[in-house]
Protein backbone atom coordinates (compact mmCIF):
# COMPACT_ATOMS: atom_id res chain seq x y z
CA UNK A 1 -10.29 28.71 3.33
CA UNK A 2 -13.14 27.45 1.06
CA UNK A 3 -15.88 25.98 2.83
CA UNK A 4 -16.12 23.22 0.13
CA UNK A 5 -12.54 21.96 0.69
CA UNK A 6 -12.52 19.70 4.18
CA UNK A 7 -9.73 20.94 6.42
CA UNK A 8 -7.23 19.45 8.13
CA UNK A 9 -6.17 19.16 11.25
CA UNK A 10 -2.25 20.23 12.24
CA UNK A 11 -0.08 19.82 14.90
CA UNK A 12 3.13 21.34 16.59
CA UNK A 13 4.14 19.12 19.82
CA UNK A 14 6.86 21.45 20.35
CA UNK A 15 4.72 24.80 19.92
CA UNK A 16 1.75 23.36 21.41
CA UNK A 17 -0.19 24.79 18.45
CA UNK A 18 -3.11 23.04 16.58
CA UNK A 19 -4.66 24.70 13.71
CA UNK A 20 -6.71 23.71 11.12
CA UNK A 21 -6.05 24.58 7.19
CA UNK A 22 -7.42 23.71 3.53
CA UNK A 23 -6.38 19.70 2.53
CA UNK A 24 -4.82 21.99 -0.07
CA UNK A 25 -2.71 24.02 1.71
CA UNK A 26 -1.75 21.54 4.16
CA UNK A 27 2.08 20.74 2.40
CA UNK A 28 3.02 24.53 2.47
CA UNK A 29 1.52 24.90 6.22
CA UNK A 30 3.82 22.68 7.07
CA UNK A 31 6.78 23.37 5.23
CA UNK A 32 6.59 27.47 6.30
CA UNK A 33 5.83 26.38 9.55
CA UNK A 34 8.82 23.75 10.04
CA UNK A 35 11.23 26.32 7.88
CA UNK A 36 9.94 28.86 10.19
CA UNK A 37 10.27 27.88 13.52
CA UNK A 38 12.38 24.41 13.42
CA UNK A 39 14.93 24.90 11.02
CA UNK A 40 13.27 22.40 8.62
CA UNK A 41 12.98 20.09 11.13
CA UNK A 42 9.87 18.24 10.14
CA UNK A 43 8.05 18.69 13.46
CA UNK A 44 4.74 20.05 12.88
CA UNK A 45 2.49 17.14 10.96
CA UNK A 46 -1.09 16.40 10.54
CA UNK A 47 -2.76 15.38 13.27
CA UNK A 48 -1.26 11.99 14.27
CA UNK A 49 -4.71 9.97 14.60
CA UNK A 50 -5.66 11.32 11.19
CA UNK A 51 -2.39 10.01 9.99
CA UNK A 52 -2.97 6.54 10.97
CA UNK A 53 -6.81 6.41 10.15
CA UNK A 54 -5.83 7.65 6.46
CA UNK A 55 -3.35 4.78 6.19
CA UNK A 56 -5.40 2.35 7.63
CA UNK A 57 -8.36 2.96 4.99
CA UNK A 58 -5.60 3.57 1.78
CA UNK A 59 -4.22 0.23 3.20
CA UNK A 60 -7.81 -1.38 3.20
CA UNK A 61 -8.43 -0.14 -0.54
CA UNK A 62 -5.17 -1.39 -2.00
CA UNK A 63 -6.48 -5.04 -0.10
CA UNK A 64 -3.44 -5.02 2.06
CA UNK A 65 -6.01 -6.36 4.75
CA UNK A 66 -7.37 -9.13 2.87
CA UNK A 67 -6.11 -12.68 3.94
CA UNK A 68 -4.33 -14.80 1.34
């Protein structure tokens, strides 16, 4: 992983595995992972809290927040 590329965090309820990987490896972590060990099942995902914080601030840039 290249130390100029932020990393991000994933997670595997079911495994009870949490790795880190490359913002640009983070689709094909998850794919091979899920393909892997779920059947496709799409049960490993970035970090939940990430999730949410990352919509919250796209949300806040597109003025979804903004009162009418």
């Amino acid at each position: 992983m290249s130390t100029d590329e932020p990393s991000v965090p994933i997670v595997c309820t079911e495994c009870e595995t949490e790795t880190s990987v490359a913002l640009s490896d983070v689709a094909d972590a998850l794919e091979k992972h899920n393909e892997g060990k779920h059947d496709g099942e799409e049960i490993a995902e970035v970090e939940p809290a990430l999730k949410d914080r990352l919509a919250d601030l796209v949300a806040e840039d597109l003025g979804l927040f903004e009162d009418a």
